[in-house]
Protein backbone atom coordinates (compact mmCIF):
# COMPACT_ATOMS: atom_id res chain seq x y z
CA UNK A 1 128.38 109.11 66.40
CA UNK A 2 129.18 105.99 65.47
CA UNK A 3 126.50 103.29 64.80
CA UNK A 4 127.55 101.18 68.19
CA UNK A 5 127.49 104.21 70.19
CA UNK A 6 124.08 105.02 68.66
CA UNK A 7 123.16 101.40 69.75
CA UNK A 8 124.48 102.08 73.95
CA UNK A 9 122.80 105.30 74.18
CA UNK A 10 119.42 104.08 73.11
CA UNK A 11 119.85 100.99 75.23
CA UNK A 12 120.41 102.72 77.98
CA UNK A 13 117.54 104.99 77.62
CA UNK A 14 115.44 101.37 77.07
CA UNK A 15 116.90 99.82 80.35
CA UNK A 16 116.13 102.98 82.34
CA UNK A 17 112.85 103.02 80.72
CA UNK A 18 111.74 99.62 81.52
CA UNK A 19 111.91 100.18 85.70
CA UNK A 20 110.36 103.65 84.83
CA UNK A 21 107.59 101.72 82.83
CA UNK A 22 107.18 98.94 85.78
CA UNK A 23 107.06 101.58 88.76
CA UNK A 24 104.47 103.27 86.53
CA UNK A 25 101.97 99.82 85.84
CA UNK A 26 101.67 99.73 89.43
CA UNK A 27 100.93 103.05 90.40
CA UNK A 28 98.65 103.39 87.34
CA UNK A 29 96.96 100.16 88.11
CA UNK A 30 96.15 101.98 91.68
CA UNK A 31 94.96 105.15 90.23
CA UNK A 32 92.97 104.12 87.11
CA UNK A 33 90.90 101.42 89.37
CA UNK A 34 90.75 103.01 92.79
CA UNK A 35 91.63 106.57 91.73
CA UNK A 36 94.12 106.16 94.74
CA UNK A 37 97.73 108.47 93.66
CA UNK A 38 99.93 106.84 96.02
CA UNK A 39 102.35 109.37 96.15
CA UNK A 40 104.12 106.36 98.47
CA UNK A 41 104.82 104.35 95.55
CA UNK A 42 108.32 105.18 94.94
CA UNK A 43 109.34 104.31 98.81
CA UNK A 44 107.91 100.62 98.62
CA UNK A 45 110.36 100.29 95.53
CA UNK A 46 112.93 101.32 97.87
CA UNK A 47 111.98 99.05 100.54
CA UNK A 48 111.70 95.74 97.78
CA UNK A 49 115.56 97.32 96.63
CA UNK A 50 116.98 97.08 100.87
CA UNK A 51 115.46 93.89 101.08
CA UNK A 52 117.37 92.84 98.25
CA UNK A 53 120.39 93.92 99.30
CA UNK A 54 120.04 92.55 102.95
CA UNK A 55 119.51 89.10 101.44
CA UNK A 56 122.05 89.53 98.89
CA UNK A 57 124.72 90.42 101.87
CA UNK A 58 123.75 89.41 104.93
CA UNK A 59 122.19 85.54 103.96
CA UNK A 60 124.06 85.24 100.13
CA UNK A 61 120.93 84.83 98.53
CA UNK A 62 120.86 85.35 94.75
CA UNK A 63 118.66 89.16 93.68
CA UNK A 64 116.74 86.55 91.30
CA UNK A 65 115.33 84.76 94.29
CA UNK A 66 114.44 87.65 95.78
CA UNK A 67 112.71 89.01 92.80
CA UNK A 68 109.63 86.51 93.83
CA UNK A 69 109.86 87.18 97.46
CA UNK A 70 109.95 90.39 97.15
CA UNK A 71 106.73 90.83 94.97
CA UNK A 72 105.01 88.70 97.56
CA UNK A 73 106.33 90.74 100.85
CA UNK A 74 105.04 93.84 99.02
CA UNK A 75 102.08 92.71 97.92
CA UNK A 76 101.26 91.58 101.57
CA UNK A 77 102.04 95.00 102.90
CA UNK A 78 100.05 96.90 100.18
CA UNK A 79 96.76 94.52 101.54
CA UNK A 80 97.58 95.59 104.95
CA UNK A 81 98.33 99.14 104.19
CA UNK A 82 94.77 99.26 101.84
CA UNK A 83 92.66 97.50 104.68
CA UNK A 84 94.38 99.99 107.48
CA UNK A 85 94.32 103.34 105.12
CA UNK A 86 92.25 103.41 102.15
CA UNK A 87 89.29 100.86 102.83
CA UNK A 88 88.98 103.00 105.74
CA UNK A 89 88.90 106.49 103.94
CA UNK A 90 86.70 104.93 101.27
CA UNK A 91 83.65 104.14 103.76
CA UNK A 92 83.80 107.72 105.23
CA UNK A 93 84.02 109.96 102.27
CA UNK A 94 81.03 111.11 100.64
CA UNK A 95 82.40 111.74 97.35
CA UNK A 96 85.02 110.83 95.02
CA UNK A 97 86.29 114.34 94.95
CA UNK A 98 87.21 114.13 98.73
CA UNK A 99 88.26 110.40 98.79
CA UNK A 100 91.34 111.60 95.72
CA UNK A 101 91.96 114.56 98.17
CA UNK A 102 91.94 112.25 101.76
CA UNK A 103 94.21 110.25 99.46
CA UNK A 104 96.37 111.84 98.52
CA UNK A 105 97.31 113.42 101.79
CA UNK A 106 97.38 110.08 103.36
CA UNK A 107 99.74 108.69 100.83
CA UNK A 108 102.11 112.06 101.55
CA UNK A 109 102.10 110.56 105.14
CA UNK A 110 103.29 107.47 104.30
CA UNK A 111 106.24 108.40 102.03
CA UNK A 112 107.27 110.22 104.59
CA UNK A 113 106.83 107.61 107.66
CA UNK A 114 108.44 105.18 105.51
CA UNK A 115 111.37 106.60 104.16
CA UNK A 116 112.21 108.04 107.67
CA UNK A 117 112.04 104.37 108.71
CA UNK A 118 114.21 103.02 106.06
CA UNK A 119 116.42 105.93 107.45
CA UNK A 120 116.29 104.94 110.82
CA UNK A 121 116.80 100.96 109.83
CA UNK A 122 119.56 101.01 107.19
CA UNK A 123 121.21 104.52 108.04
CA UNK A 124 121.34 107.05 104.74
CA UNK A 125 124.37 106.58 103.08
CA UNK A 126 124.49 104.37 99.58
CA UNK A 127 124.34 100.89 99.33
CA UNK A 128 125.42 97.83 96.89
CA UNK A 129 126.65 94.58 96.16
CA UNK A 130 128.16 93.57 93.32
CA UNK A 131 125.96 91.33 90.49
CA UNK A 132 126.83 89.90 87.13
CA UNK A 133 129.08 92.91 86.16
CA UNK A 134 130.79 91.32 83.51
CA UNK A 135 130.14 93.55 80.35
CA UNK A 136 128.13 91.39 77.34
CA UNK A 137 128.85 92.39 73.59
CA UNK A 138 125.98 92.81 70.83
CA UNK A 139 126.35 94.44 67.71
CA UNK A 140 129.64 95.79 68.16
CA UNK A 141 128.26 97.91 71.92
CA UNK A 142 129.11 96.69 75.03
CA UNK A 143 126.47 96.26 77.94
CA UNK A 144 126.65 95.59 81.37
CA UNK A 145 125.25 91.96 81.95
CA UNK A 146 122.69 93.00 85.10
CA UNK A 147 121.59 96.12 83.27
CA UNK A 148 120.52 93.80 80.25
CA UNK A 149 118.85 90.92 82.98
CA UNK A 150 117.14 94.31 84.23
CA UNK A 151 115.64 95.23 81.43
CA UNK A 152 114.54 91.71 80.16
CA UNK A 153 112.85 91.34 83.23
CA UNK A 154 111.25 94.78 83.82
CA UNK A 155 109.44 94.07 80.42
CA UNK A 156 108.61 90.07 81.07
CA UNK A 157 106.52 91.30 84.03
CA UNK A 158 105.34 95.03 82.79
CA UNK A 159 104.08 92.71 79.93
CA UNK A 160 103.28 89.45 82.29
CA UNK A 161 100.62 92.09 84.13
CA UNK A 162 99.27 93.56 80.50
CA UNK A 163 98.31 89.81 79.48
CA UNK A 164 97.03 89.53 82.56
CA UNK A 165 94.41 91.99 82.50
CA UNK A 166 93.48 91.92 78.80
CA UNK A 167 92.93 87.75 78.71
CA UNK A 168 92.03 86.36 82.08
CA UNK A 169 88.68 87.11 83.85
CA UNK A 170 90.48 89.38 86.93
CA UNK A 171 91.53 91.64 84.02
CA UNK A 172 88.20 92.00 82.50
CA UNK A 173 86.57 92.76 85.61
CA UNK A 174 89.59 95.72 86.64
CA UNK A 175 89.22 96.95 82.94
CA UNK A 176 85.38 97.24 83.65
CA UNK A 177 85.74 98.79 86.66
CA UNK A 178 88.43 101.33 85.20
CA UNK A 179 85.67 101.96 82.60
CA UNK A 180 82.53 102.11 84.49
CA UNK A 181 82.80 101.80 88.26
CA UNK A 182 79.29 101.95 88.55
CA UNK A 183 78.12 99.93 85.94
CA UNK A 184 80.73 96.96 87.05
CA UNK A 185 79.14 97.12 90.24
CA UNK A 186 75.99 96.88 88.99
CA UNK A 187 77.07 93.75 87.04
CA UNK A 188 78.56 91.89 90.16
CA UNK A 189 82.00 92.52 90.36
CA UNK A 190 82.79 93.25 94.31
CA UNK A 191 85.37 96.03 94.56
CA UNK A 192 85.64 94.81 97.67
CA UNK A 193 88.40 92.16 97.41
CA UNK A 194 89.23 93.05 93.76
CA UNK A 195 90.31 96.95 94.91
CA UNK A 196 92.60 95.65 97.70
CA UNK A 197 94.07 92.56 95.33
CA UNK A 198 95.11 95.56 92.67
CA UNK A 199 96.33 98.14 95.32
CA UNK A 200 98.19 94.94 96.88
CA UNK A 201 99.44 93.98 92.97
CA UNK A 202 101.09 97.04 92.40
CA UNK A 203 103.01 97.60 95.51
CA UNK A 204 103.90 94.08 94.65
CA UNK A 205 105.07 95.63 91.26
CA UNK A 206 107.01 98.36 92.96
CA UNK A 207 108.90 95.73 95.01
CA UNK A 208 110.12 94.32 92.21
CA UNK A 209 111.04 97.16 90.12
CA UNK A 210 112.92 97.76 93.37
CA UNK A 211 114.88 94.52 93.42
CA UNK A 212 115.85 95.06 89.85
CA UNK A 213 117.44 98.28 90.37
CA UNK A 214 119.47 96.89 93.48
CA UNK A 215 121.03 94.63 90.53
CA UNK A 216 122.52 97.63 88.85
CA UNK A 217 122.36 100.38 90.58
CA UNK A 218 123.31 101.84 94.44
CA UNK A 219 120.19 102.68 96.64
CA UNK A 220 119.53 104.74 99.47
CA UNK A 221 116.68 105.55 101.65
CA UNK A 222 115.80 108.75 99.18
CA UNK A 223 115.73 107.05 95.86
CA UNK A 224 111.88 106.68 95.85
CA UNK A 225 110.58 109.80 95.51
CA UNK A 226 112.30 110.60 91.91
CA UNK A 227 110.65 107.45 90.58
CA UNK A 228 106.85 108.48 91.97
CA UNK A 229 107.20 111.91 90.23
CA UNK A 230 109.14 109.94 87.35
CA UNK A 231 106.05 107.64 87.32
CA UNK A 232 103.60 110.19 87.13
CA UNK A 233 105.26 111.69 83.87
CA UNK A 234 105.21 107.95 82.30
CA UNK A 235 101.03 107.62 83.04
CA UNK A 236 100.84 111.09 81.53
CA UNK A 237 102.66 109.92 78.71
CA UNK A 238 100.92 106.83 77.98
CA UNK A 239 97.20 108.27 79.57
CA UNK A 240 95.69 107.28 83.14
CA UNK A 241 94.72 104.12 83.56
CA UNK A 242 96.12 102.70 80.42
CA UNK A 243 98.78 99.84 80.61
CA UNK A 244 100.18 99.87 77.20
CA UNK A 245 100.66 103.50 77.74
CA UNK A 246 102.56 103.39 80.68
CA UNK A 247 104.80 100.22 79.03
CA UNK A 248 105.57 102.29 76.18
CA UNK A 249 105.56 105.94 77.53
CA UNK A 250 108.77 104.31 80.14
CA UNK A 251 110.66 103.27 77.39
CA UNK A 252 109.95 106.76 75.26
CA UNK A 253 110.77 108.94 78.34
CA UNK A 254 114.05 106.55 79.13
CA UNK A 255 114.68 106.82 75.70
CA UNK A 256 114.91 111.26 75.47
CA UNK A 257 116.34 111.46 78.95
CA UNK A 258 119.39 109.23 77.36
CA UNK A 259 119.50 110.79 74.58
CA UNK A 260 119.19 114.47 75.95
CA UNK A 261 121.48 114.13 78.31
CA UNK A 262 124.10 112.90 75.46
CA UNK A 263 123.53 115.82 73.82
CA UNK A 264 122.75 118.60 76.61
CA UNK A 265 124.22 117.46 80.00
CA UNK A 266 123.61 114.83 82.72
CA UNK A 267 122.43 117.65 85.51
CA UNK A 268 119.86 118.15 83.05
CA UNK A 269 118.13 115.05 83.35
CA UNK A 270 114.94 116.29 85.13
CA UNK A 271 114.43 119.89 83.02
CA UNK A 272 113.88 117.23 80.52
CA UNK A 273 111.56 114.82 81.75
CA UNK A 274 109.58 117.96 83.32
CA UNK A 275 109.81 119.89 79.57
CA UNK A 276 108.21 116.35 78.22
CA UNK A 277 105.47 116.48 80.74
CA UNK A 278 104.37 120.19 80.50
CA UNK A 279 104.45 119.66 76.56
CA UNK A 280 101.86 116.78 76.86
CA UNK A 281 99.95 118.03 78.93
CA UNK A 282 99.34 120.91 77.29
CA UNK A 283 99.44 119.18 73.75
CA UNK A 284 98.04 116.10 74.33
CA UNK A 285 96.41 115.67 77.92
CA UNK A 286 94.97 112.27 77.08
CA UNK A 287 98.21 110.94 76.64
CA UNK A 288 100.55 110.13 73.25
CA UNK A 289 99.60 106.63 72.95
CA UNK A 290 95.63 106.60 74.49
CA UNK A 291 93.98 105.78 71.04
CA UNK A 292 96.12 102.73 70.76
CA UNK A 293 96.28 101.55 74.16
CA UNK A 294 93.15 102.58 75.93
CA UNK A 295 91.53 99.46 76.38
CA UNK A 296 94.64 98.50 78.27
């Protein structure tokens, strides 16, 4: 292979890699501080990517307005979806054990009730508009121009919520409670409003991760379930509850899924990301990068 084809094949793993790393902040910013797995995750993405497109269509509305709009309609719904759901289940469990477990089977629910919606609203078959396809030279490879905006922006806010919670105050009181839930508690911190802010945050996260994909990529009602289970294999990757492992175990796993598939074939896509999870979990459960990243 030639040094420019070297140069599109790892770029495309890195563009794939940043939405996979984004999904996975947000659903490892749920489970690592509320030890909620919102199995759900992947279906707010693909409402953030319909709104996009109905704004985009229907009211000509740029995808980069709608990258804000959507983080905030998300985040909205992830506060009402917390106070309604998991506030709820976290006053009537007695343990931890059985609030993962109530969880969990709650957030099955919800996949479910909203991707059936989506189904009912928008109808299944695939969707698009066209956006900045004009294809962008560097370094003798040629690019799509939205994949590139994708992936510049994927990382400006997968890093935007890593500076968040390693400078400001908010971030030292979710990286306590991620710690020590019991000892931040003891110290003042009131899980209270920060747990739904952070549950709300990352469904805000998903939305946009969502809008970002309608940029480049067709949607359909079904397209959030591959990125929840695709999410899951990034936190394993980078360790639960670790931010910096879940920004760089996306771009690793987008990174062997392109270049696997190069080598291997395209139908072969998820044997690989499955092979990568099995091997690190065995291996290394803690995750590749947890030494480096876990006070992330």
């Amino acid at each position: 292979m030639s040094f420019s084809a070297w140069l599109e094949l790892l770029a495309s793993g890195l563009i794939t890699g940043g939405i996979y790393a984004l999904v996975a902040l947000g659903l490892n910013l749920q489970y690592g501080l509320m030890r909620i797995l919102n199995i759900a995750h992947g279906e707010f993405l693909m409402v953030g990517a319909y709104l996009t497109w109905m704004a985009q269509t229907s009211l000509g509305l740029s995808p980069l307005l709608m990258i804000p709009v959507s983080f905030a309609m998300l985040m909205a719904l992830g506060l009402v979806v917390h106070r309604l759901c998991f506030r709820r289940l976290t006053e009537t469990s007695p343990n931890l054990d059985v609030f993962e477990a109530r969880g969990l089977m709650v957030a099955f629910g919800l996949m479910f009730l909203v991707q059936n919606f989506a189904s009912w609203m928008w109808g299944g078959e695939l969707r698009g508009y066209d956006f900045l396809t004009d294809p962008v030279k560097l370094g003798g490879a040629q690019f799509a121009a939205n994949k590139l905006l994708v992936f510049a922006l994927a990382l400006v806010f997968a890093g935007a919520l890593i500076v968040l919670l390693r400078t400001t105050l908010l971030g030292k009181g979710v990286r306590a409670l991620m710690q020590s839930p019991v000892g931040a508690q003891l110290v003042g911190i009131n899980t209270r409003r920060l747990h739904p802010l952070m549950f709300g945050i990352g469904l805000g996260l998903s939305g946009v991760a969502g809008c970002l994909l309608s940029m480049a990529y067709t949607i359909a009602p079904s397209m959030g379930e591959p990125y929840t289970v695709t999410a899951l294999i990034v936190i394993t990757l980078g360790g639960f509850g670790s931010m910096g492992g879940a920004l760089a175990g996306g771009l690793v796993l987008g990174v062997i899924e392109a270049v696997g598939m190069h080598f291997t074939n395209p139908s072969l896509k998820a044997l690989l990301s499955y092979a990568v999870f099995i091997a690190v979990l065995l291996l290394r459960p803690e995750g590749l990068f947890a030494r480096k990243t876990r006070k992330a």
